[in-house]
Protein backbone atom coordinates (compact mmCIF):
# COMPACT_ATOMS: atom_id res chain seq x y z
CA UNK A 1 48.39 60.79 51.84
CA UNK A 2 48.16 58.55 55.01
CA UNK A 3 45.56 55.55 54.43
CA UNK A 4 43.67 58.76 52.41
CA UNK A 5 43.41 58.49 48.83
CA UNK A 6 43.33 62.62 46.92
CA UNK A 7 40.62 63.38 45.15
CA UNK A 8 41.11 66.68 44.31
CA UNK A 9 42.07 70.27 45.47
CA UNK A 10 39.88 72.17 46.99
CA UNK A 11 41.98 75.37 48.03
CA UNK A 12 45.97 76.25 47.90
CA UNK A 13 46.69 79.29 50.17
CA UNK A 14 49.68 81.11 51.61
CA UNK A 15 50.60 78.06 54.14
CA UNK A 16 48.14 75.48 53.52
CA UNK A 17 45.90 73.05 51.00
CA UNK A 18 42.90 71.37 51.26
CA UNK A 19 42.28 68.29 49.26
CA UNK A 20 38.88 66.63 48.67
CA UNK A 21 39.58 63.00 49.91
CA UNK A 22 38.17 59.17 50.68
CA UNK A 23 38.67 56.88 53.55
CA UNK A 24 38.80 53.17 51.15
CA UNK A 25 38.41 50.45 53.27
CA UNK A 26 37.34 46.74 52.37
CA UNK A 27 34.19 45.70 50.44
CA UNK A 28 34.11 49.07 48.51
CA UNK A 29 33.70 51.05 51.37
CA UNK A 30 34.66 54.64 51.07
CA UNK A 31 34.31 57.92 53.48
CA UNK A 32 34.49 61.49 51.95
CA UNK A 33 36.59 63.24 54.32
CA UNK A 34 38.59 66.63 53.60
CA UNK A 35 42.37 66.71 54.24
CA UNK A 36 44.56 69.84 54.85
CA UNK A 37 48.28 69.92 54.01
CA UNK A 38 50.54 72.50 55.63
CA UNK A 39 52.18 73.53 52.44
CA UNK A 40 55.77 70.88 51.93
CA UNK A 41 57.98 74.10 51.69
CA UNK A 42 56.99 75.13 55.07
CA UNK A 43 56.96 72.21 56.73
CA UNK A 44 60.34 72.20 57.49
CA UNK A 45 59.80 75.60 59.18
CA UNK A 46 58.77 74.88 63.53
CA UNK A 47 57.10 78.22 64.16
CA UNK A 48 54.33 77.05 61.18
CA UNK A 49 54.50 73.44 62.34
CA UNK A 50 53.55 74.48 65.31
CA UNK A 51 50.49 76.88 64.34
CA UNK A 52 49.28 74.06 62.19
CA UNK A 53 49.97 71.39 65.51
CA UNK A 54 47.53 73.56 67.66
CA UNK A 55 44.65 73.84 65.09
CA UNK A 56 44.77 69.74 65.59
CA UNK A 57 45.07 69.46 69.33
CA UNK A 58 42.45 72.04 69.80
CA UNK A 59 40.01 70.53 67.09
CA UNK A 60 40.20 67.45 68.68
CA UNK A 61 38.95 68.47 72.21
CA UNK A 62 35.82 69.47 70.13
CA UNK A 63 32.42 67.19 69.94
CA UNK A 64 29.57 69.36 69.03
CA UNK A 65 26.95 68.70 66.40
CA UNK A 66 27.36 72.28 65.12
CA UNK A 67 31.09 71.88 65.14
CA UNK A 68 33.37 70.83 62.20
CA UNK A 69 35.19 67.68 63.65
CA UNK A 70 38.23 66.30 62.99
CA UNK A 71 39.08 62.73 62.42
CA UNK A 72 43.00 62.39 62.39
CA UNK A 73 46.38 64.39 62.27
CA UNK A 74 49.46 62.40 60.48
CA UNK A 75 52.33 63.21 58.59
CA UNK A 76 53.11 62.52 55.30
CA UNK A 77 56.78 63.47 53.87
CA UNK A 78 57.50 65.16 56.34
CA UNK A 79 54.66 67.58 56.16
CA UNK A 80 51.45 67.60 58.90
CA UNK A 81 48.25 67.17 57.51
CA UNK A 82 44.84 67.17 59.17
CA UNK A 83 41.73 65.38 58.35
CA UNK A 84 38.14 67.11 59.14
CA UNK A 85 34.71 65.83 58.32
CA UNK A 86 32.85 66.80 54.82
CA UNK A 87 29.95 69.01 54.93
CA UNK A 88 28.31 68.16 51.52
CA UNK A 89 27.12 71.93 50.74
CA UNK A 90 27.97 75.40 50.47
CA UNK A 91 29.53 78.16 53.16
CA UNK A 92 27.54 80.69 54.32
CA UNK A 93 29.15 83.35 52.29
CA UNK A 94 28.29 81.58 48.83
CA UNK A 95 24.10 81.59 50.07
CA UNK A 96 24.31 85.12 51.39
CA UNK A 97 25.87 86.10 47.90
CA UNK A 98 23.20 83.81 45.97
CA UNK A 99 20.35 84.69 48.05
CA UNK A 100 20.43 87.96 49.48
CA UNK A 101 18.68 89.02 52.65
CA UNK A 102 17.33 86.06 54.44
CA UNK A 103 14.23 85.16 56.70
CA UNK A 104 14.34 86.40 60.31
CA UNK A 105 13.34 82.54 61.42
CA UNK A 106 16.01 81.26 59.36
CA UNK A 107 18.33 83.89 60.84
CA UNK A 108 17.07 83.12 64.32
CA UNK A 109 17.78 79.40 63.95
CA UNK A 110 21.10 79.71 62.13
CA UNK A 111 22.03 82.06 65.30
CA UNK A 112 20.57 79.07 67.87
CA UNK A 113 23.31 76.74 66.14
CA UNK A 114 25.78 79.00 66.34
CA UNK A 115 25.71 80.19 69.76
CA UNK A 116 25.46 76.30 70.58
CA UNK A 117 28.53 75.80 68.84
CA UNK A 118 30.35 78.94 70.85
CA UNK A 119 28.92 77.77 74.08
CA UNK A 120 30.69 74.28 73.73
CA UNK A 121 34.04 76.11 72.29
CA UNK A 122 33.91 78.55 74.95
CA UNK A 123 32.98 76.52 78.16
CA UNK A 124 35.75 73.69 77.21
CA UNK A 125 37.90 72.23 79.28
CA UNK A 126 41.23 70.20 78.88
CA UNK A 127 41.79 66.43 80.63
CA UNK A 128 42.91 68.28 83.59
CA UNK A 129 39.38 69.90 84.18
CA UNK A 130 41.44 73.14 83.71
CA UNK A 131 39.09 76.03 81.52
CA UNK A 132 40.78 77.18 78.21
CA UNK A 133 39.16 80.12 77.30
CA UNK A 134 39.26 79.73 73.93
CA UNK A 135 38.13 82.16 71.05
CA UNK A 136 37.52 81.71 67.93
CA UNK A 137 38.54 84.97 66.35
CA UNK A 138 37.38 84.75 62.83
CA UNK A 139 33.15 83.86 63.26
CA UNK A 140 32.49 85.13 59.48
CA UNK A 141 29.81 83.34 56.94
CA UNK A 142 33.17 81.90 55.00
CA UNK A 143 33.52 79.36 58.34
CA UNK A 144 29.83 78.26 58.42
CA UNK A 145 29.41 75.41 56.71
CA UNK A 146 25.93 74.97 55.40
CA UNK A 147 25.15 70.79 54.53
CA UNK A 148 22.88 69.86 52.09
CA UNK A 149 20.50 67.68 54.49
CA UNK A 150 20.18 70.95 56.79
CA UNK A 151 23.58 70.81 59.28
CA UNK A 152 24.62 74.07 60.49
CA UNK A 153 28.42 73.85 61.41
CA UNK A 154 31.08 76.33 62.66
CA UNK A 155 34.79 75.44 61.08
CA UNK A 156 38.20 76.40 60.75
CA UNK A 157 40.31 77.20 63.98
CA UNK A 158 43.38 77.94 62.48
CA UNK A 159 43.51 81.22 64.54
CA UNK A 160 41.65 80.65 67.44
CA UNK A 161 42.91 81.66 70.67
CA UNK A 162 42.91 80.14 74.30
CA UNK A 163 44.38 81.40 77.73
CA UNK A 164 47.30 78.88 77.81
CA UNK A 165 47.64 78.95 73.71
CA UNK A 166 51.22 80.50 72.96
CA UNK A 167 50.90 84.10 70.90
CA UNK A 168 51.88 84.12 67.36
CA UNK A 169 50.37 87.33 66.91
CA UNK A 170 52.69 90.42 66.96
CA UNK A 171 51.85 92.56 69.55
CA UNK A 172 49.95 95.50 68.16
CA UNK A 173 48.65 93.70 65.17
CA UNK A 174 45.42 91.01 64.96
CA UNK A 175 44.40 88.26 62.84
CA UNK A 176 40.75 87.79 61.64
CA UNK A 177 38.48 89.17 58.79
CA UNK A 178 37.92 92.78 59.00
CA UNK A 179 35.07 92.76 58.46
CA UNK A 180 33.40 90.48 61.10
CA UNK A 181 35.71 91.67 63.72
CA UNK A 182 35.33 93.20 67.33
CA UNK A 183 36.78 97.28 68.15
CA UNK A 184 38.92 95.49 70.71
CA UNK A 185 39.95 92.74 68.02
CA UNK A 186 40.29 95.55 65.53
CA UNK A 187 42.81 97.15 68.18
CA UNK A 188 44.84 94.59 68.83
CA UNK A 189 43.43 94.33 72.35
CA UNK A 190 43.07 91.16 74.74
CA UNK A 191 40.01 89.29 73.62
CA UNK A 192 37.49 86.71 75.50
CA UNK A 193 34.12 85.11 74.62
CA UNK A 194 32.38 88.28 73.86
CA UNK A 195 34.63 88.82 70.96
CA UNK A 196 33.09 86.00 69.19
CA UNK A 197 29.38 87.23 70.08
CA UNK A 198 30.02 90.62 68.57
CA UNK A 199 31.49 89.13 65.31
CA UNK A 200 28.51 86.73 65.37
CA UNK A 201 26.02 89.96 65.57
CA UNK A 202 27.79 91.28 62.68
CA UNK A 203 27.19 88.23 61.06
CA UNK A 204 23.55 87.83 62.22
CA UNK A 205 22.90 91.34 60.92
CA UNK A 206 24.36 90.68 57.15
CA UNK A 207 22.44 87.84 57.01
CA UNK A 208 19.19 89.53 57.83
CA UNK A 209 19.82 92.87 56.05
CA UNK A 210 21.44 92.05 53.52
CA UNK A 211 24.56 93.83 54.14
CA UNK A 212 26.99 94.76 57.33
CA UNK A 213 26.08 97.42 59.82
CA UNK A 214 29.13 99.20 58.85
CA UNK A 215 29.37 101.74 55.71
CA UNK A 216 32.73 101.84 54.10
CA UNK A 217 34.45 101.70 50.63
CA UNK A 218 37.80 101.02 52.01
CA UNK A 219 39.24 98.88 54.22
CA UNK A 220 40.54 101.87 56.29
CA UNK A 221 37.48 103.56 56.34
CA UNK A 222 35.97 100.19 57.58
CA UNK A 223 38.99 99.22 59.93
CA UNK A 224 37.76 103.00 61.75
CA UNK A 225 34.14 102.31 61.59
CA UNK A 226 34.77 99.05 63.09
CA UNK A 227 37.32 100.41 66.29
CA UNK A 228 34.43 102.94 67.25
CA UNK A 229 31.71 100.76 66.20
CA UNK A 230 29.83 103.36 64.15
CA UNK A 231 26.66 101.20 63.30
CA UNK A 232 24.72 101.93 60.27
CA UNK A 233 21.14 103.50 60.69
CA UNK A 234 18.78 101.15 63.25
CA UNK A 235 16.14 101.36 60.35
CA UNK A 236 17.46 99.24 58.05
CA UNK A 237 17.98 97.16 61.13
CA UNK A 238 14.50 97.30 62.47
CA UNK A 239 13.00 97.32 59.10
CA UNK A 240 14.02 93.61 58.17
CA UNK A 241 14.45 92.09 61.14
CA UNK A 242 11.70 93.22 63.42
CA UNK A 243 11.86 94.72 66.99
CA UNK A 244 12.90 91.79 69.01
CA UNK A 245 15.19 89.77 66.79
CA UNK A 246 16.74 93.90 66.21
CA UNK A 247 17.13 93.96 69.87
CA UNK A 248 19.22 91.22 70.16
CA UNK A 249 21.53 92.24 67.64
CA UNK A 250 21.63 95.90 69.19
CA UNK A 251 23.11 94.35 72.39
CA UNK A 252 25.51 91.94 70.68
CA UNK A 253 27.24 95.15 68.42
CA UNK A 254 27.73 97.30 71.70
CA UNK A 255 30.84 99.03 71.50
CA UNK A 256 32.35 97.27 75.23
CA UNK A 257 32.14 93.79 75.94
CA UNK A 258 30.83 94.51 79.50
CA UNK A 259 27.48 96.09 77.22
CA UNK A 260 27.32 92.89 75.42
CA UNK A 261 25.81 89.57 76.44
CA UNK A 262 28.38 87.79 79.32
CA UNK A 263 28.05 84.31 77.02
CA UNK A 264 26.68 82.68 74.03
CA UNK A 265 24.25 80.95 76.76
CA UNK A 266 22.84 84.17 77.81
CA UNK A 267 22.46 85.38 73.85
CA UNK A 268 20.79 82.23 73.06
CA UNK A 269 18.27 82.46 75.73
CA UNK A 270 17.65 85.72 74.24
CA UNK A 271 17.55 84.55 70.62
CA UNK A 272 15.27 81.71 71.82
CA UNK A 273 12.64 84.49 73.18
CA UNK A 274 12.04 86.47 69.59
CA UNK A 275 9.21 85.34 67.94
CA UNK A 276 9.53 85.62 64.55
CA UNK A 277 6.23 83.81 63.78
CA UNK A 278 7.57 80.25 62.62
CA UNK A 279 7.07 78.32 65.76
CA UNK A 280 9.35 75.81 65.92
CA UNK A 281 12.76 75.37 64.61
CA UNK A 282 13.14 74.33 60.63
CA UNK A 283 16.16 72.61 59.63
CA UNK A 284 15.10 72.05 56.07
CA UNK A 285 15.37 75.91 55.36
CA UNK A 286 19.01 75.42 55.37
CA UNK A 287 18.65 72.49 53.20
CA UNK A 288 16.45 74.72 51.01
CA UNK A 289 18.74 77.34 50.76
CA UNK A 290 21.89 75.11 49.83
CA UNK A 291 19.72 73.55 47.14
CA UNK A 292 19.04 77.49 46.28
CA UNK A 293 22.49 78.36 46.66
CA UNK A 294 24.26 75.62 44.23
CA UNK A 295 21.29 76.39 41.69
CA UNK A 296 22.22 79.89 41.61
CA UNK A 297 26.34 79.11 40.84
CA UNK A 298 27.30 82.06 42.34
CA UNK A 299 30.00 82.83 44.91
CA UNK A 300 31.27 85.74 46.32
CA UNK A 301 33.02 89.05 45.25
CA UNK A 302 36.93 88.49 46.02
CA UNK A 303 37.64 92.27 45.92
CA UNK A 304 36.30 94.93 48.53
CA UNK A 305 36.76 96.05 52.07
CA UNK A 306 36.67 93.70 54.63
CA UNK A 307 39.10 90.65 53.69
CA UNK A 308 40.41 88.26 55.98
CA UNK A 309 44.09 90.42 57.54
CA UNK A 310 46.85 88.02 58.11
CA UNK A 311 44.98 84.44 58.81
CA UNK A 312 47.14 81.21 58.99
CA UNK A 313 44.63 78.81 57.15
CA UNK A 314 42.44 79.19 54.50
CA UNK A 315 37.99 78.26 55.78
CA UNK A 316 37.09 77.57 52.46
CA UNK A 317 37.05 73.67 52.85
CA UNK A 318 34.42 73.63 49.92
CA UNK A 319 34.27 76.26 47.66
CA UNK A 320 38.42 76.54 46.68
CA UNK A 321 38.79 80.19 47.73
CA UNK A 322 43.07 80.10 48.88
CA UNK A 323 44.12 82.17 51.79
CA UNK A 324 44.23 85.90 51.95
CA UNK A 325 46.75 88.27 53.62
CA UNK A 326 46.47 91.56 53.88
C-alpha cells in the first residue's frame, strides 16, 4: 500500500481496516507503523471520504508525547489510507479486563497523561493562530494505548469534533461509546472541552473501582442513568480510591459542565495535589501492567451495555476488535 509493505490485519469494521505494517527502506531497515484503509467499496462514496480526510488533517496538527501521531495520508486505488505510529502493547480496555481494579498512583498518573494529552488537543490552534475547539468525543479505555516500555497514549479521532469541523452527526442523535459518555453528549447537545473531562472521570473511576459509576443491565437503562447522571453509591468510590483522588472524580462526573473543572489544566493541577503515597510518578507500572496484561490473554466482553453508538472508525489499532454500530 504506498511505500508500506502489509503485514497483517489488525481490525475490519463497518467503514474501515487497520493493517499491521513496515516502513522497508535500504540496508534492512524497517519501521512498524499501523495503516488504516477506508474500506475500497466506500471509497468511491465523498461524504465517507471526507470523514476519513478530517481524521488526517486533524491528526496531523497533533505533537504530543501522550498522543497517537500520524506519519502520512496517501491513496492507494483509489481508496485513502492513513498511517499512525505503533504502540507495541495492549489498550486500556484489555488491562482493565485482565487486571481488575487498579492502584490509585497508577490511576493518578495514567490521569496526568491523559489530561496532558486533552490539554494539547483542546488548546490547539490551526496555521492561522485561529482556536479549534476540538473534542474528542469518545475518551474510553479502548483509545488508550498502553506501550510495553511504559507510554501512555490517547488515539483514534475518527469522531472528534472542532468549532469549524463540518457536522456529520444528525441532529438529535450522537456518536461515542455509551458508556464513557457525557448527559449533554448522551442528549445530543452542543459539546466543548468539559465533555471530554467527564468521559475521562468515568474512565478514571472504572479504572480505580473496578467498574463504572453507573448501574445498568441495558443499554437503555444506562443511556437514562447516563442523561441524569445517577452515580453509583460514593462508597465504593471512596472505598478504593481514597478521599482526595474520590474528590477529583466527584467534580469531574457533575451533572453540568459549568460544575465540572473549566479545563484539563485545571483537573490536572488537581490530580497533581492527591497524594496517594507513591511520591513521584512511575512509568514502569504501565510497563508492568502490559507485561501483566498479555500474560493474562484476556480481552474484553463484546456483549453488554455500553457499546460504542454509531462511530466512524474502529480504536482498536492492536487488539483486532472491528467497528460497532448500534
Amino acid at each position: 500500500m504506498g511505500r508500506y509493505r502489509l503485514v497483517s490485519r489488525l481490525a475490519r469494521g463497518g467503514m474501515a481496516e487497520v493493517f499491521l505494517g513496515v516502513l522497508p527502506g535500504p540496508e534492512g531497515f524497517e519501521k512498524p507503523v499501523v495503516v488504516k484503509r477506508l474500506l475500497p467499496q466506500l471509497a468511491g462514496q465523498e461524504a465517507y471520504r471526507q470523514m476519513f480526510a478530517q481524521e488526517a488533517r486533524l491528526m496531523a496538527t497533533f505533537g504530543h508525547a501522550h498522543v497517537v501521531s500520524v506519519l502520512d495520508f496517501g491513496l492507494e486505488a483509489g481508496a485513502p489510507y492513513l498511517v499512525l505510529e505503533y504502540v507495541e502493547g495492549v489498550d486500556l480496555a484489555r488491562a482493565l479486563a485482565a487486571r481488575g481494579p487498579l492502584a490509585p498512583a497508577l490511576v493518578r498518573h495514567l490521569g496526568l497523561c491523559l489530561l496532558r494529552a486533552l490539554e494539547h488537543v483542546h488548546g490547539l490552534r490551526d496555521t492561522q493562530g485561529e482556536w479549534l475547539g476540538l473534542v474528542h468525543r469518545d475518551v474510553s479505555p479502548a483509545n488508550v494505548l498502553l506501550g510495553h516500555t511504559g507510554d501512555v497514549k490517547l488515539g483514534d479521532f475518527g469522531i472528534a469534533k472542532g468549532l469549524r469541523t463540518p457536522s456529520r452527526t444528525a441532529p438529535g442523535s450522537t456518536r461515542g461509546t455509551l458508556r464513557y459518555m457525557s448527559p449533554e453528549q448522551v442528549r445530543g447537545g452542543p459539546l466543548d472541552a468539559r465533555a471530554d473531562l467527564f468521559s475521562l472521570g468515568i474512565l478514571l473511576y472504572e479504572a480505580v473501582v473496578g467498574r463504572g459509576p453507573f448501574a445498568a443491565a441495558t443499554d437503555a437503562q444506562l443511556l437514562l442513568a447516563v442523561r441524569d447522571v445517577r452515580l453509583e453509591p460514593a462508597e465504593h468510590l471512596l472505598q478504593r480510591a481514597g478521599p482526595a483522588l474520590a474528590s477529583v472524580l466527584q467534580r469531574a462526573l457533575r451533572p453540568h459542565p459549568s460544575e465540572r473543572f473549566a479545563s484539563a489544566g485545571d483537573m490536572a493541577r488537581a490530580l497533581l495535589d492527591v497524594d496517594t503515597g507513591s511520591g513521584a510518578e512511575q512509568p514502569w507500572h504501565v510497563a508492568e501492567l502490559v507485561a501483566e496484561t498479555l500474560a493474562a490473554g484476556r480481552t474484553p466482553a463484546a456483549s453488554g451495555p455500553g457499546k460504542r453508538v454509531a462511530s466512524p472508525f474502529s480504536a482498536a489499532l492492536l487488539e483486532g476488535r472491528g467497528d460497532e454500530e448500534a
